[in-house]
C-alpha atoms as a PDB file:
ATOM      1  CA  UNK A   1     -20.592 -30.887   5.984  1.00  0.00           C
ATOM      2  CA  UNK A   2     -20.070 -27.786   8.008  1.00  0.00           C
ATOM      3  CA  UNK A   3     -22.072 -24.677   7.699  1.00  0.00           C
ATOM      4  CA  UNK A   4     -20.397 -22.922   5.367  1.00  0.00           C
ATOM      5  CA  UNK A   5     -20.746 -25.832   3.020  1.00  0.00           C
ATOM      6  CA  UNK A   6     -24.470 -26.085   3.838  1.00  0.00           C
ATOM      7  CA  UNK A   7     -25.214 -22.109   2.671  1.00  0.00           C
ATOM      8  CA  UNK A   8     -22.848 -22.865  -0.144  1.00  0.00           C
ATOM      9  CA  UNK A   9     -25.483 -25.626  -1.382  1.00  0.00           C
ATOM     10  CA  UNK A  10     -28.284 -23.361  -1.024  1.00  0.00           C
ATOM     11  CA  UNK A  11     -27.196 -20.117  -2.353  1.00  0.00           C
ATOM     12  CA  UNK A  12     -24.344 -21.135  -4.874  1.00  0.00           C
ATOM     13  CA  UNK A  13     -24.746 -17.240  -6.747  1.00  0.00           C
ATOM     14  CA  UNK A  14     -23.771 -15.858  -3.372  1.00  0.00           C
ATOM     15  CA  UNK A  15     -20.109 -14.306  -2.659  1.00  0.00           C
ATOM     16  CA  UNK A  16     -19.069 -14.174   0.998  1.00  0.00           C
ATOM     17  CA  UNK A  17     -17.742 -10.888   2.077  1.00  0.00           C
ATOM     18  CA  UNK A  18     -13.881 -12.755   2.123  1.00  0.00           C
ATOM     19  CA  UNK A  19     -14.457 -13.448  -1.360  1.00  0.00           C
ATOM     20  CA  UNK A  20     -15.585  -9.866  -2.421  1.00  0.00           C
ATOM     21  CA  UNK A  21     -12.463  -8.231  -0.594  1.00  0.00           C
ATOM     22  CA  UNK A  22     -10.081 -10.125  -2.284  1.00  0.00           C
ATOM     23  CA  UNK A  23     -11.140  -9.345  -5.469  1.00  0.00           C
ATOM     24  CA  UNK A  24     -10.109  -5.750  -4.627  1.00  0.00           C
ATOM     25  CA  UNK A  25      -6.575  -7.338  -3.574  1.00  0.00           C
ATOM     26  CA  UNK A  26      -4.006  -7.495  -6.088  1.00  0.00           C
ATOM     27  CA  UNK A  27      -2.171 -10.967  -6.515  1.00  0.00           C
ATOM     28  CA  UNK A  28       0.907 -10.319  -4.137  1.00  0.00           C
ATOM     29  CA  UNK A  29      -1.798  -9.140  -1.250  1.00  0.00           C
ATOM     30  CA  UNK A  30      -1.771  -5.647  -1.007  1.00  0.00           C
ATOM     31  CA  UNK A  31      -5.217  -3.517  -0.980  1.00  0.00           C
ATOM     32  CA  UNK A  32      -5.099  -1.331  -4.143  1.00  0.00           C
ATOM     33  CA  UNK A  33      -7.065   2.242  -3.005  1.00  0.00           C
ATOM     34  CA  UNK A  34      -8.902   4.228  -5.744  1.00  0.00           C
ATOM     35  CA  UNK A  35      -7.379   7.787  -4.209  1.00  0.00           C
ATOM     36  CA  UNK A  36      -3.653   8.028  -4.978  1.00  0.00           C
ATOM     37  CA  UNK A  37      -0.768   7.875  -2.986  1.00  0.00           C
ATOM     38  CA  UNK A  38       0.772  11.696  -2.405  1.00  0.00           C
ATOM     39  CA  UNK A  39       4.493  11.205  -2.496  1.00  0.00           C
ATOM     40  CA  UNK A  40       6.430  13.891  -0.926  1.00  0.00           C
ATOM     41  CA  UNK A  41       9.688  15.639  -0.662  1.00  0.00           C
ATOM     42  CA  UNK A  42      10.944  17.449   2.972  1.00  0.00           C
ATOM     43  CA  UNK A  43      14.612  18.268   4.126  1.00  0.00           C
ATOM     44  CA  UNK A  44      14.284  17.883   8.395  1.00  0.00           C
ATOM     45  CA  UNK A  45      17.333  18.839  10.559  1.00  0.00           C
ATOM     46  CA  UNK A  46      18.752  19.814   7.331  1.00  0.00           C
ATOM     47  CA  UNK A  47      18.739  16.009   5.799  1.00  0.00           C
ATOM     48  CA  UNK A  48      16.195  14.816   2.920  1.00  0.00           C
ATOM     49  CA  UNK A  49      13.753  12.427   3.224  1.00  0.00           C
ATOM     50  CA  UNK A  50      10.713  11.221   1.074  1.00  0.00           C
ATOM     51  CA  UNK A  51       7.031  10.582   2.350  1.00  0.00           C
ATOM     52  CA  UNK A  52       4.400   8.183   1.156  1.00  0.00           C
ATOM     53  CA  UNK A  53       1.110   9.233   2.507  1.00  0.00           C
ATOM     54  CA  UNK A  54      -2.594   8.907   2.483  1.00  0.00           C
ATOM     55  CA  UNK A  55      -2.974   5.273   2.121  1.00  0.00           C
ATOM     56  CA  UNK A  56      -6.261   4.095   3.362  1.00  0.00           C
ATOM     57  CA  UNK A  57      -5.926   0.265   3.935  1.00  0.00           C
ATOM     58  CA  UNK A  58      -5.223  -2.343   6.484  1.00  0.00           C
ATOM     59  CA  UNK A  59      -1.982  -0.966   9.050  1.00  0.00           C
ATOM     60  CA  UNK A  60       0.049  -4.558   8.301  1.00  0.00           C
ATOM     61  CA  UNK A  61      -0.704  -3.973   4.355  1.00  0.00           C
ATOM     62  CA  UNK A  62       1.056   0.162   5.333  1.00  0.00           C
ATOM     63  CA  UNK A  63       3.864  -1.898   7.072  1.00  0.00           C
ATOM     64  CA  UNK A  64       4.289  -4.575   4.320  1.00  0.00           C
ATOM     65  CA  UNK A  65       4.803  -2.060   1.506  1.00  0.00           C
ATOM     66  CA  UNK A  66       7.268   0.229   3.517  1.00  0.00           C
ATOM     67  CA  UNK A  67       9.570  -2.721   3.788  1.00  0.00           C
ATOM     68  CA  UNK A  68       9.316  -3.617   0.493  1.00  0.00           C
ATOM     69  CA  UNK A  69      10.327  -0.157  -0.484  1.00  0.00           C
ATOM     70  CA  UNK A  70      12.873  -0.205   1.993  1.00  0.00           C
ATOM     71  CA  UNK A  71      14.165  -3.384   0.708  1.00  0.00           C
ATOM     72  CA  UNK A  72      13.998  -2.624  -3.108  1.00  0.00           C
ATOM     73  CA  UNK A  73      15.749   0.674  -2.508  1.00  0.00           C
ATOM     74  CA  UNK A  74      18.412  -0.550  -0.183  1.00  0.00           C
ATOM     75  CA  UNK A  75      17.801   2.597   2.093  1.00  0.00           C
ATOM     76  CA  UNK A  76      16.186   2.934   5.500  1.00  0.00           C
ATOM     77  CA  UNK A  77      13.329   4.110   6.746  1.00  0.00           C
ATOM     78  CA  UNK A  78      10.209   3.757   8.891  1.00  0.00           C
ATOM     79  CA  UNK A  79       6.160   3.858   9.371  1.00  0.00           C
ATOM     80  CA  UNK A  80       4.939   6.595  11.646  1.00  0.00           C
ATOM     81  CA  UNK A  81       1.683   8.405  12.351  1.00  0.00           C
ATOM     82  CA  UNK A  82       0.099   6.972   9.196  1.00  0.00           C
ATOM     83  CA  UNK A  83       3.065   7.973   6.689  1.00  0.00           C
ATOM     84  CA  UNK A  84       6.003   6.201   5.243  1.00  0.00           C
ATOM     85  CA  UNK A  85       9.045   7.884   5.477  1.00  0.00           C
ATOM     86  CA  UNK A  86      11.983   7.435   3.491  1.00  0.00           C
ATOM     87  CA  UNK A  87      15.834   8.312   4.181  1.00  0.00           C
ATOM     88  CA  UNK A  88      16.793  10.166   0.884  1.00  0.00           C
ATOM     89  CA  UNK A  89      15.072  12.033  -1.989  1.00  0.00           C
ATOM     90  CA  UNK A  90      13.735   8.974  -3.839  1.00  0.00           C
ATOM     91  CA  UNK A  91      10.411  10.433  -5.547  1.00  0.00           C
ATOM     92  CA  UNK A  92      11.276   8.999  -9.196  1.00  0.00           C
ATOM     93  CA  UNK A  93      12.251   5.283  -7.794  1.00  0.00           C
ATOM     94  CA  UNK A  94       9.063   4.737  -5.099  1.00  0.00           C
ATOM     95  CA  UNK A  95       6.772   6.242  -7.796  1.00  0.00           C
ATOM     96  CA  UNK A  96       7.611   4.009 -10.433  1.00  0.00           C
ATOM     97  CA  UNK A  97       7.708   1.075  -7.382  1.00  0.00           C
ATOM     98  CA  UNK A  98       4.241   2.379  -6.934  1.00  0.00           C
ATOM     99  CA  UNK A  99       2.972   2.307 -10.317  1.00  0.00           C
ATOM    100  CA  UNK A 100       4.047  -1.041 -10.879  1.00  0.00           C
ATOM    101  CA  UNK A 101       2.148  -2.853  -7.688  1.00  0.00           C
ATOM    102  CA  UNK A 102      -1.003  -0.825  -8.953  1.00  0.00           C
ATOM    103  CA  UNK A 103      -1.249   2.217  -7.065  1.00  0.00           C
ATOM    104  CA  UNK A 104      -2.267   5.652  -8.249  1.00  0.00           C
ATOM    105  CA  UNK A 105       0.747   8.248  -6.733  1.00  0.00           C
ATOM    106  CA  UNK A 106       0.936  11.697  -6.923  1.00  0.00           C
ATOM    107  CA  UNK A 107       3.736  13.969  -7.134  1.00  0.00           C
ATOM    108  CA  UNK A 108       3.178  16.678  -3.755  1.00  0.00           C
ATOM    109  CA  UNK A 109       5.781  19.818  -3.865  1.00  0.00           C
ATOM    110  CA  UNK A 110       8.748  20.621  -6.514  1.00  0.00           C
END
């Protein structure tokens, strides 16, 4: 019996701190925030792109959810200084991406 097996057998009410985040993880691993995603709309050097920002989790969980947006969407796009950013005006299609993995979004400019 190791440790962990030992405190299992005397405190079996007890959650460990692995079990308590992963209840706030949905099933396909990404951490679900309470505040919402702001999903935005900006034209620079005259070409459109969409940004997903304010996302409070784990960087690799920021990462794994731009690629599957990229992926999903067929477009391209990359992570940078916190943000997702998007090649295109795609508000209507990440949103409803969004919505359906759990998140909160909100709509930021026109």
């Amino acid at each position: 019996m190791d440790l962990k097996d030992q405190l299992k057998a005397l405190f079996p009410d007890h959650e460990s701190a692995e079990q308590e985040n992963n209840k706030e993880e949905k099933p396909d691993g990404l951490w679900i925030q309470d505040d919402p995603l702001l999903c935005k709309f900006e034209k620079r050097n005259g070409k459109p792109i969409t940004l997903i920002d304010n996302y409070n989790g784990a960087k690799k969980d920021f990462k794994e959810l731009a690629r599957e947006i990229k992926t999903t969407l067929g477009v391209g796009g990359t992570v940078k200084n916190e943000q997702i950013i998007i090649q295109g005006d795609y508000r209507p299609q990440i949103m409803k991406l969004l919505k359906e993995k759990g998140f909160k979004v909100k709509r930021v400019g026109g």
